[in-house]
C-alpha atoms as a PDB file:
ATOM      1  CA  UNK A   1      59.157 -29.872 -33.832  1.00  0.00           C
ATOM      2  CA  UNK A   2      62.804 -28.911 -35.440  1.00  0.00           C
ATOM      3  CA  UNK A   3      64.283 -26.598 -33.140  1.00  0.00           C
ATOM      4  CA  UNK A   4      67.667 -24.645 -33.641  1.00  0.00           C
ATOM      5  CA  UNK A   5      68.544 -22.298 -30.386  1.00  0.00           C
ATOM      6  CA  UNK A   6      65.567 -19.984 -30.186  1.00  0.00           C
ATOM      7  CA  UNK A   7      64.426 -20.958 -34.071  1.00  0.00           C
ATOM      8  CA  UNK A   8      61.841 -23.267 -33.902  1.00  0.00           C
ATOM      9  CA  UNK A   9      59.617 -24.759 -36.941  1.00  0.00           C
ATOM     10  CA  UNK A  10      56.364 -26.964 -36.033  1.00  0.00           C
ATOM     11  CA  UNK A  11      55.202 -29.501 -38.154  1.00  0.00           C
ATOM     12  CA  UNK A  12      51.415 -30.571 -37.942  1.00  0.00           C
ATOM     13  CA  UNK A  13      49.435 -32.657 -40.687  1.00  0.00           C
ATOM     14  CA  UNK A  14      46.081 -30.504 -40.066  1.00  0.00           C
ATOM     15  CA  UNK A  15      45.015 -26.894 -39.042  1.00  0.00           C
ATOM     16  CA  UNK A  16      43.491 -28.059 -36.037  1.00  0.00           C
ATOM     17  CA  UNK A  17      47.151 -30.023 -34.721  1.00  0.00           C
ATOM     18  CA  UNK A  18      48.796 -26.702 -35.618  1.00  0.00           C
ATOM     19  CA  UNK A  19      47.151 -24.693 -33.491  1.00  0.00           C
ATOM     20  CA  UNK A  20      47.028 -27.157 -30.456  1.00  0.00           C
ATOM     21  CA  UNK A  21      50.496 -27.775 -30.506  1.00  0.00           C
ATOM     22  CA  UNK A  22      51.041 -23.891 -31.211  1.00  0.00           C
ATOM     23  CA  UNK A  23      49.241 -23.156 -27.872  1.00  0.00           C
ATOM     24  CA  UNK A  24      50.804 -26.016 -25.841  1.00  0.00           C
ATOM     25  CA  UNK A  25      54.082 -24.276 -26.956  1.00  0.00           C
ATOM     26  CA  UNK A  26      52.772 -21.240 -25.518  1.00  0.00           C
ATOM     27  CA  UNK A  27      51.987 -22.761 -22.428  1.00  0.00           C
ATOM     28  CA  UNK A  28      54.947 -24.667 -21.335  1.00  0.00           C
ATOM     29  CA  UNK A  29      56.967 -21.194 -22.334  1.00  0.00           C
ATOM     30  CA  UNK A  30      54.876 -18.989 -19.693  1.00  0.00           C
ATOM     31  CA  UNK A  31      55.944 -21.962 -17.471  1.00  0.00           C
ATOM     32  CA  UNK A  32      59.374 -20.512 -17.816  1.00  0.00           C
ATOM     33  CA  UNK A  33      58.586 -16.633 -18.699  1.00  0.00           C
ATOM     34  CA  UNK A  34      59.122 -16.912 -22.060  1.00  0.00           C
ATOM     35  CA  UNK A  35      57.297 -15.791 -24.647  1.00  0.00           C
ATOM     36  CA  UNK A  36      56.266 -16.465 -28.491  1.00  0.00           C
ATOM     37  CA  UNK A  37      56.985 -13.516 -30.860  1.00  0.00           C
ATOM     38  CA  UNK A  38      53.691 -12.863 -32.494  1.00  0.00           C
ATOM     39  CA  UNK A  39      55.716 -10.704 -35.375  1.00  0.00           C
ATOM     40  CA  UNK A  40      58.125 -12.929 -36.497  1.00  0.00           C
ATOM     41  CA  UNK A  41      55.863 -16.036 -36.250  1.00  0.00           C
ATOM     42  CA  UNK A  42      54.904 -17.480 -39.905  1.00  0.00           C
ATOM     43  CA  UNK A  43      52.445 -20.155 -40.790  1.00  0.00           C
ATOM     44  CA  UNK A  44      53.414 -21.825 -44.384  1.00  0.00           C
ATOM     45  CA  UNK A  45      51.290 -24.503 -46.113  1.00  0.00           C
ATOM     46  CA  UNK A  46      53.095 -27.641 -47.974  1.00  0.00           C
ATOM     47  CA  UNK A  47      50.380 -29.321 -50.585  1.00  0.00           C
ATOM     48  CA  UNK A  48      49.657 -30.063 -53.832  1.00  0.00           C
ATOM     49  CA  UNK A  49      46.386 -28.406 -53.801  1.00  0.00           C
ATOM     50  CA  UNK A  50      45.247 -25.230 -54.021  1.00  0.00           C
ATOM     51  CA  UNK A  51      44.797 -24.568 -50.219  1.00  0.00           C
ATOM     52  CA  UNK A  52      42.904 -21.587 -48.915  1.00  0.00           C
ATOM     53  CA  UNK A  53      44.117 -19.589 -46.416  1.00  0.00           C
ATOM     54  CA  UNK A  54      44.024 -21.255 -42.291  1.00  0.00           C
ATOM     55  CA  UNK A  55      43.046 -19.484 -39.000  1.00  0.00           C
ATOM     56  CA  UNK A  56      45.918 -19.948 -36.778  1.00  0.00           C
ATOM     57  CA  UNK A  57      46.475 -17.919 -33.899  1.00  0.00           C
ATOM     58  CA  UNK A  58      47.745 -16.847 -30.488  1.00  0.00           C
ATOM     59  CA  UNK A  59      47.060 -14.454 -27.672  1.00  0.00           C
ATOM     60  CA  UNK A  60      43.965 -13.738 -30.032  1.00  0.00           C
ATOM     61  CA  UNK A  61      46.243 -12.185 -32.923  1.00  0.00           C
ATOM     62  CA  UNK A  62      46.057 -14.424 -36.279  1.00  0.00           C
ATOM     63  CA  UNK A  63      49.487 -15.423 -37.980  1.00  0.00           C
ATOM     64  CA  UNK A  64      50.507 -14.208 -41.212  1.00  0.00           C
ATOM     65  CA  UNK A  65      50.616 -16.890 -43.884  1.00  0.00           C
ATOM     66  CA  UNK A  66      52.966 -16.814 -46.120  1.00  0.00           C
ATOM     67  CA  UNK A  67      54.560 -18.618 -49.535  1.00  0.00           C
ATOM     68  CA  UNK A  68      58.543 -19.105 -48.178  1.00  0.00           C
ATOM     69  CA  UNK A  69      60.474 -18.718 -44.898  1.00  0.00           C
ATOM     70  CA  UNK A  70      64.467 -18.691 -44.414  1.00  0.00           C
ATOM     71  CA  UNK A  71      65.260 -21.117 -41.469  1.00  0.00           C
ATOM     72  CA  UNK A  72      69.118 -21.292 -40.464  1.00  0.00           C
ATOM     73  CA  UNK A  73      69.977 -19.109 -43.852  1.00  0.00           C
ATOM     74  CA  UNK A  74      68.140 -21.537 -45.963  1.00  0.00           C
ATOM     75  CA  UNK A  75      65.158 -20.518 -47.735  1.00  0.00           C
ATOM     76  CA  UNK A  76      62.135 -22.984 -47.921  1.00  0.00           C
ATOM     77  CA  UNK A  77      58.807 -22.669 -50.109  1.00  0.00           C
ATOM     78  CA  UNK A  78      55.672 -23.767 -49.970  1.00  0.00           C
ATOM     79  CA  UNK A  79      56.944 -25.882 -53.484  1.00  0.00           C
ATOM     80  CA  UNK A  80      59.635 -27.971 -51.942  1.00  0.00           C
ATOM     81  CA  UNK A  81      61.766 -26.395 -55.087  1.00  0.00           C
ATOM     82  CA  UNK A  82      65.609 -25.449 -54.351  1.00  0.00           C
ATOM     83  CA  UNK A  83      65.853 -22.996 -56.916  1.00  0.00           C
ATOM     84  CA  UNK A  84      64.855 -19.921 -55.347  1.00  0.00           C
ATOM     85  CA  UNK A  85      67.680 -20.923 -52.395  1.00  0.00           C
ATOM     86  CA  UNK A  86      70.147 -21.812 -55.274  1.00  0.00           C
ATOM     87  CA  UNK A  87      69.947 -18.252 -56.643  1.00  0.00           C
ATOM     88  CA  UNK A  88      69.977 -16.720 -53.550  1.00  0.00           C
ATOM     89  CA  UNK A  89      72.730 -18.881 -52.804  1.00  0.00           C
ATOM     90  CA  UNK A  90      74.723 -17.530 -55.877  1.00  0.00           C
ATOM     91  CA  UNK A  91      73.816 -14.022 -55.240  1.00  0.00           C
ATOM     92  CA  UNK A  92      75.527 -14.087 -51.740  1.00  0.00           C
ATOM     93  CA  UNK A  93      78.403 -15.892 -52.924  1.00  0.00           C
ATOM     94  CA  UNK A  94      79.136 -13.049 -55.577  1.00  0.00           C
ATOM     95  CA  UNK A  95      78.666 -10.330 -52.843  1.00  0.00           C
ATOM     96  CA  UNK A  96      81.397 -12.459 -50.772  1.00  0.00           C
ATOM     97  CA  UNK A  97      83.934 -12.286 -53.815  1.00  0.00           C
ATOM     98  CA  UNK A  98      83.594  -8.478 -54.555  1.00  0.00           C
ATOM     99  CA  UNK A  99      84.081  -8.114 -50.497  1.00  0.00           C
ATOM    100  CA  UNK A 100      87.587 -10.218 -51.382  1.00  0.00           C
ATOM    101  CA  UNK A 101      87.379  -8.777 -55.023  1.00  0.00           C
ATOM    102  CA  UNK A 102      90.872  -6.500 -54.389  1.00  0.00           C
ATOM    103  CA  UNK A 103      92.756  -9.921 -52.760  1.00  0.00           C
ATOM    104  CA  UNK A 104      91.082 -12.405 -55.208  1.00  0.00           C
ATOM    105  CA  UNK A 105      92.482 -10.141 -58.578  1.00  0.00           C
ATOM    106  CA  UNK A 106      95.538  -8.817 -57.452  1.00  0.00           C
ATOM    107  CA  UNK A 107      98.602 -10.564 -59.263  1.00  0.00           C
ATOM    108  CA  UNK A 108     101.061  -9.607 -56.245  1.00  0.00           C
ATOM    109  CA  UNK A 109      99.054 -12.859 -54.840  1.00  0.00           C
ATOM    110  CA  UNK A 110     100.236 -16.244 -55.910  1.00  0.00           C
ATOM    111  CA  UNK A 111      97.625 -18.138 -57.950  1.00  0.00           C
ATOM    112  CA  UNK A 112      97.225 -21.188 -55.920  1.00  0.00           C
ATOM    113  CA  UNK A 113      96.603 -19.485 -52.757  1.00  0.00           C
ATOM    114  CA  UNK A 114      94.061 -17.178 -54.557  1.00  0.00           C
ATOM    115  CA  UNK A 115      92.417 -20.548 -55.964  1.00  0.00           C
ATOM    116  CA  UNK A 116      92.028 -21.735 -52.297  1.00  0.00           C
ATOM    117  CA  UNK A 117      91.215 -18.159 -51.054  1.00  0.00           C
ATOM    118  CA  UNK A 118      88.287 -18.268 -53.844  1.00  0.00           C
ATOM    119  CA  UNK A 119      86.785 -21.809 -52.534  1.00  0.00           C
ATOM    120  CA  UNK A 120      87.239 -20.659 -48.621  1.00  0.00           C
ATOM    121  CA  UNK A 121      85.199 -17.708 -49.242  1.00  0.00           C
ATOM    122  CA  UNK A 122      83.167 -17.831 -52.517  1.00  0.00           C
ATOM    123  CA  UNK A 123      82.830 -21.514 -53.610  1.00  0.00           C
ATOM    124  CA  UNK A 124      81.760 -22.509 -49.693  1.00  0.00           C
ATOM    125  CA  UNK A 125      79.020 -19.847 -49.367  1.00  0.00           C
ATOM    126  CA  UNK A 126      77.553 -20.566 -52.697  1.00  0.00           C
ATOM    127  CA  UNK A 127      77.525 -24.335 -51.076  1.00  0.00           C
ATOM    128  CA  UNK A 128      75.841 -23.845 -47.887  1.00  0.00           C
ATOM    129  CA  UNK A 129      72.751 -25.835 -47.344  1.00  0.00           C
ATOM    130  CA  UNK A 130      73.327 -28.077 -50.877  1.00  0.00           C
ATOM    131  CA  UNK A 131      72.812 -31.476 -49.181  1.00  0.00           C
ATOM    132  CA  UNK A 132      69.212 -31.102 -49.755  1.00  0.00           C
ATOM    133  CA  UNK A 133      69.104 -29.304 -53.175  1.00  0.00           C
ATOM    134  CA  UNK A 134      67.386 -31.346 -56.037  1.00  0.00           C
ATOM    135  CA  UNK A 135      68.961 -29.989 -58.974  1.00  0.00           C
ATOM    136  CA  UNK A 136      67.643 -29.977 -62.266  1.00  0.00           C
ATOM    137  CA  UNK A 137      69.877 -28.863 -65.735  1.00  0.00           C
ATOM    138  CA  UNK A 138      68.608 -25.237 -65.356  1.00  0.00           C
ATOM    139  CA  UNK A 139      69.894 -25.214 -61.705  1.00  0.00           C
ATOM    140  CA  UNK A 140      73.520 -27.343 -62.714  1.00  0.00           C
ATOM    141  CA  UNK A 141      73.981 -24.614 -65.498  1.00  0.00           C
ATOM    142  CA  UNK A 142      73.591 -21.997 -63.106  1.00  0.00           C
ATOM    143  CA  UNK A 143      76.072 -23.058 -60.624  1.00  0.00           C
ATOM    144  CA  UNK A 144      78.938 -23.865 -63.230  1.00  0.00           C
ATOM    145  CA  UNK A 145      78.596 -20.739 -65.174  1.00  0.00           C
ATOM    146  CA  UNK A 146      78.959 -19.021 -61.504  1.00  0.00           C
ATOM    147  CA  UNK A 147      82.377 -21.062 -61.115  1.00  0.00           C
ATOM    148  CA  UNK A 148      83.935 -20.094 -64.415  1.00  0.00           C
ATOM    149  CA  UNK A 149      82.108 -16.198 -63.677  1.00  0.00           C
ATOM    150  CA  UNK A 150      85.010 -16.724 -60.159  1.00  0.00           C
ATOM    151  CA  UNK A 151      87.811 -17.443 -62.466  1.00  0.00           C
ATOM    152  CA  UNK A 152      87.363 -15.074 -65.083  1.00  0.00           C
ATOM    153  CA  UNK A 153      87.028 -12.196 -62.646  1.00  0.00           C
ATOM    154  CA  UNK A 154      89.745 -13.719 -60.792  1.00  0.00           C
ATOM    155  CA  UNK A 155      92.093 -13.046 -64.263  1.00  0.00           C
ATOM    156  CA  UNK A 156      90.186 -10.366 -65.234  1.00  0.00           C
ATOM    157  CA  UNK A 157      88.341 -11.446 -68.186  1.00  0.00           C
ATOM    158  CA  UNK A 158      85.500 -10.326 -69.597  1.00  0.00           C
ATOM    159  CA  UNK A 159      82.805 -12.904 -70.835  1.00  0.00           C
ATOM    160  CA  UNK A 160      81.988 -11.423 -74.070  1.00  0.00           C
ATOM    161  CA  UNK A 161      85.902 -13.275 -74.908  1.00  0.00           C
ATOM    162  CA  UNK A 162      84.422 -15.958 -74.751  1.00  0.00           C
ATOM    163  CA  UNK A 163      87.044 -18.126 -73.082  1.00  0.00           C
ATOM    164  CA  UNK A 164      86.422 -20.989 -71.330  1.00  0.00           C
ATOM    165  CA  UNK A 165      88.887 -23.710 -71.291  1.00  0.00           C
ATOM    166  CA  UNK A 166      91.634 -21.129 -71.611  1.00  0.00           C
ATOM    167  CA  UNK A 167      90.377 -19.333 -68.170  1.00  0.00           C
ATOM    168  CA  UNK A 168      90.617 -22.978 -66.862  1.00  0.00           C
ATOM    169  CA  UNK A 169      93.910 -23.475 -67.911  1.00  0.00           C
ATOM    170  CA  UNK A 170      94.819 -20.437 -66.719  1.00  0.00           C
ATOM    171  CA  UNK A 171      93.809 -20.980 -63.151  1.00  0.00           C
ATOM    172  CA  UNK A 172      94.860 -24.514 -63.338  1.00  0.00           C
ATOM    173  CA  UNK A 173      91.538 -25.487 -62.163  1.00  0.00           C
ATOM    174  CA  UNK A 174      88.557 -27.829 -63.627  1.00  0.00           C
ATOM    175  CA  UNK A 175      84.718 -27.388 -63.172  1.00  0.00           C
ATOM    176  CA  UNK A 176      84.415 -29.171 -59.979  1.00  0.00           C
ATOM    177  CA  UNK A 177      81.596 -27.424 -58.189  1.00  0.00           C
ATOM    178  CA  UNK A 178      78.709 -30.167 -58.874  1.00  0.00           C
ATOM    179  CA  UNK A 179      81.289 -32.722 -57.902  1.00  0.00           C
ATOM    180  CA  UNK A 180      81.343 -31.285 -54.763  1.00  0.00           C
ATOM    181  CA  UNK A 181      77.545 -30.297 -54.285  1.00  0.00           C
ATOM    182  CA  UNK A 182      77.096 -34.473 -54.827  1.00  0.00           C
ATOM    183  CA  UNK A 183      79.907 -35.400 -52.361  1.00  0.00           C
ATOM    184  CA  UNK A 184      78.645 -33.419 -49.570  1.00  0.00           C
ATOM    185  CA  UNK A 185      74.745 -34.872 -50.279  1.00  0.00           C
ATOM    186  CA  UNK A 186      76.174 -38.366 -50.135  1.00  0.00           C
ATOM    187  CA  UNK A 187      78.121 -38.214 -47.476  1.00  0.00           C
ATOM    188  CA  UNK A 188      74.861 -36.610 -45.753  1.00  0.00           C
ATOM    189  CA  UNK A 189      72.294 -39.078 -47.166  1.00  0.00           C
ATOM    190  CA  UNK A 190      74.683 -41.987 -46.037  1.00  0.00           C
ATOM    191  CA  UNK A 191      74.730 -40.911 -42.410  1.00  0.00           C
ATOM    192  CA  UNK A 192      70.968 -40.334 -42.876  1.00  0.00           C
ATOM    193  CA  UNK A 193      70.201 -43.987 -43.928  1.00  0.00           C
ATOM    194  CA  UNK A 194      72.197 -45.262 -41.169  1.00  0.00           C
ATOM    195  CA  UNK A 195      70.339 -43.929 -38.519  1.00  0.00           C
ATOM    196  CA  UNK A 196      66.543 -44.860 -39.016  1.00  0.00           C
ATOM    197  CA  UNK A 197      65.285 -41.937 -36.903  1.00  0.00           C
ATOM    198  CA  UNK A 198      61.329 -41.317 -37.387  1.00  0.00           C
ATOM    199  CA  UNK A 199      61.499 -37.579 -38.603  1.00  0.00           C
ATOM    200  CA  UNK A 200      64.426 -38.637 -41.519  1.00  0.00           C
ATOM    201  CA  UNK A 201      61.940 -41.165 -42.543  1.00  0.00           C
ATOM    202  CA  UNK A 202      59.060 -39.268 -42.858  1.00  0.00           C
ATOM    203  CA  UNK A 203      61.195 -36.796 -44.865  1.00  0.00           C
ATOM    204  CA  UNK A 204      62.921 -39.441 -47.101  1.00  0.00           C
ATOM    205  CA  UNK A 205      59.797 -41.786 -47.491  1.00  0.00           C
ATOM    206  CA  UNK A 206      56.937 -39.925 -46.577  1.00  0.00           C
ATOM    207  CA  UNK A 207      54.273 -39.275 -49.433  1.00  0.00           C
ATOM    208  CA  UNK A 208      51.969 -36.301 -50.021  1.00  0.00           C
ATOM    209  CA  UNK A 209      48.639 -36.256 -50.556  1.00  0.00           C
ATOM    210  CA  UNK A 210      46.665 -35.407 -53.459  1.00  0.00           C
ATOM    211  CA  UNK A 211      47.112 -36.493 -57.548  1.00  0.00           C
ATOM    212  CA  UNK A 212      50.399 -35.584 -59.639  1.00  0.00           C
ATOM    213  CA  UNK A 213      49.814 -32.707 -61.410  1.00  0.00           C
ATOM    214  CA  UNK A 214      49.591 -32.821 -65.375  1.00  0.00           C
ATOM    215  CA  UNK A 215      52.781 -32.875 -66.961  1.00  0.00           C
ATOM    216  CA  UNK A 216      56.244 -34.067 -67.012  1.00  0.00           C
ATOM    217  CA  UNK A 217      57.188 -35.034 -63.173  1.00  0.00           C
ATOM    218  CA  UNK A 218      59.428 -33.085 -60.829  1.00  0.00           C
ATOM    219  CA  UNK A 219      62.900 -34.088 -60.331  1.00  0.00           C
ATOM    220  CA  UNK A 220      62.918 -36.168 -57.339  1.00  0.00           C
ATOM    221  CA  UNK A 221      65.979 -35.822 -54.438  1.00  0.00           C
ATOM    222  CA  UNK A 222      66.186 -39.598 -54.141  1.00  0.00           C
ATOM    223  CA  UNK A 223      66.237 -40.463 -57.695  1.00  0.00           C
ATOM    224  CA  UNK A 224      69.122 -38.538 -57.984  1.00  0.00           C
ATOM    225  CA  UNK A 225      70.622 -40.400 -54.786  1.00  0.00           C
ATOM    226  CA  UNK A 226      69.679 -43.703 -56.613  1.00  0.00           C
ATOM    227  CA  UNK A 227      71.119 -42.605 -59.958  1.00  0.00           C
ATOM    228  CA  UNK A 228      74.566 -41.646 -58.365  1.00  0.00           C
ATOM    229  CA  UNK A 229      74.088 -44.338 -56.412  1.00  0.00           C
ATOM    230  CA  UNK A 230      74.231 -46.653 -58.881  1.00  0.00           C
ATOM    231  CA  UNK A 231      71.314 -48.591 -57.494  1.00  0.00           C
ATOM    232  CA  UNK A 232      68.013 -49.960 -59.434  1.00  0.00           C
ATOM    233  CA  UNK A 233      65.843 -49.051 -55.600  1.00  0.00           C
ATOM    234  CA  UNK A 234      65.911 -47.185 -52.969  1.00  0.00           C
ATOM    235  CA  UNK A 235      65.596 -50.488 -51.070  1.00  0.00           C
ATOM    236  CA  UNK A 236      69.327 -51.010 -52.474  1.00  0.00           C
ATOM    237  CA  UNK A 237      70.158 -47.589 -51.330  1.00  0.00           C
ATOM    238  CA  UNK A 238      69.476 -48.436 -48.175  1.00  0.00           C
ATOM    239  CA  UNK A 239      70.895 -51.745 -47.806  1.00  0.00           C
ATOM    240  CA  UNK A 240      74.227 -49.909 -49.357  1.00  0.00           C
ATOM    241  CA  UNK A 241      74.353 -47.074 -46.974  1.00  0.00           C
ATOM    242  CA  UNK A 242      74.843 -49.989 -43.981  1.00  0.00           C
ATOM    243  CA  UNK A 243      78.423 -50.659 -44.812  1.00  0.00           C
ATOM    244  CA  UNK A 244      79.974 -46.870 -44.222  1.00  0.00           C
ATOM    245  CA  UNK A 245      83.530 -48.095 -45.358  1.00  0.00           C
ATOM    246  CA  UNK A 246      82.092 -48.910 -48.860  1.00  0.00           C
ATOM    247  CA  UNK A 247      79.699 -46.239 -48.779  1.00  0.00           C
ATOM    248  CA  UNK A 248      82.898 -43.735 -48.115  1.00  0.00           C
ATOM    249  CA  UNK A 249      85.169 -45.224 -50.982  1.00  0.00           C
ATOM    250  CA  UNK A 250      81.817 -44.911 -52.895  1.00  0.00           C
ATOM    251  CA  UNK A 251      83.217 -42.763 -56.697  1.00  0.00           C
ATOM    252  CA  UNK A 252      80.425 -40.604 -57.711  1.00  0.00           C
END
C-alpha cells in the first residue's frame, strides 16, 4: 500500500490479492466510519501482456479499469512510460508563464531577477515529479526546446528568427534544464540506495513477467543511473551510493 493523506494506491501481484486486500481496506475503514469512494476508485493493470479486463469490486459495484491514473499530480500508465507526464508536465509549465507572462516580458524588470522569476515559477513546475522520468532523445528534445521557448518569449522573439545562441546570450543563461532533471534523480536515487527498504527494492530490482517484446529495448531508468553514474553494474551503483560525501561531490 502507498498512501498519501486520503490518496491511497494498492499494489497486489494477482486479481484475487486485489480484491482481498481491497475488502480488508473496507473493513478496517467501517471500523472507524469511513468509507471507500466507489467513483473515484480505479483499478489499472501493469504487464507486458495483453491482459483482459479483471472483476474487482466493492459493496457489489465493479471498478472501472482504466489505462492511466494521476497520483500526487503525477500521471502513471499502464506502460511505465514518462512521456505522457513529461508533456503534461510542459503544458502546465507554459500555462504558469503566460499567468506571469506580463512580469516575465516586461523590460521595467531587471533581467536577472526575471531569469530567477522564470525558474521559481516555470522551470520548477515543468520539473515536478522528474526523479523518476526515463528520458529518451525525443523526451530531452522536448524539454530543451521548452527552455529556449521561456527565453525567447521572455525577449520577445519569435521562433521563425531562428535564434538560438543569441537568445542565450541575451538572457545570459545556458541550456541547463537536463542538468538539473539528472541532479535532482541522483540525489534521489542516492538516498534510495542507502536505505534498503523492501518496496524501493522491488521497484528498483524487481522484474516483470512475460518475454521482451520484438524490437529495439526500452530505455531503462537504471541504465541511465549507471551511465551517469559512471559505473559498469548496478552492483557498483550500489556499493557507490554507501559513501554520501562522494556520492554528493559526485559531477554528472
Amino acid at each position: 500500500m502507498i498512501r498519501f493523506a486520503d490518496d491511497i494506491v494498492l499494489l497486489a501481484t494477482s486479481e484475487n490479492d486485489l480484491q482481498t486486500a481491497l475488502i480488508e481496506m473496507d473493513n478496517i475503514f467501517l471500523e472507524f466510519k469511513l468509507n471507500i469512494n466507489t467513483e473515484k476508485t480505479k483499478i489499472m493493470i501493469c504487464s507486458k501482456q495483453n491482459e483482459s479486463n479483471i472483476n474487482i469490486s466493492i459493496k457489489g459495484k465493479r471498478m472501472e479499469q482504466i489505462n492511466q491514473f494521476k497520483y500526487l499530480g503525477s500521471i502513471i500508465d499502464n506502460e511505465g512510460r514518462s512521456k505522457k507526464e513529461i508533456k503534461s508536465r510542459i503544458g502546465q509549465a507554459k500555462k504558469a508563464f503566460l499567468l506571469k507572462s506580463k512580469l516575465l516580458t516586461s523590460k521595467n524588470v531587471d533581467q536577472r531577477t526575471r531569469n530567477r522569476l522564470t525558474k521559481t515559477y516555470v522551470l520548477s513546475t515543468a520539473l515536478y515529479g522528474c526523479e523518476t522520468w526515463t528520458l529518451n532523445k525525443k523526451e530531452e528534445t522536448a524539454l530543451e526546446a521548452f527552455q529556449m521557448c521561456c527565453w525567447r518569449k521572455m525577449e520577445k522573439i519569435k521562433w521563425t528568427e531562428l535564434k538560438t545562441n543569441e537568445v542565450l546570450d541575451l538572457v545570459k543563461e545556458k541550456r541547463t534544464l537536463l542538468n538539473n532533471l539528472r541532479s535532482r534523480r541522483w540525489h534521489m536515487i542516492g538516498h534510495t540506495l542507502r536505505h534498503n527498504e523492501e518496496l524501493h527494492s522491488l521497484i528498483l530490482e524487481g522484474m516483470i513477467e512475460g518475454k521482451r517484446g520484438r524490437g529495439r529495448p526500452r530505455t531503462c531508468y537504471i541504465s541511465q543511473i549507471i551511465k551517469d553514474a559512471r559505473v559498469d553494474s548496478y552492483k557498483q551503483l550500489k556499493d557507490k551510493a554507501q559513501d554520501r560525501k562522494s556520492w554528493r561531490e559526485h559531477l554528472l
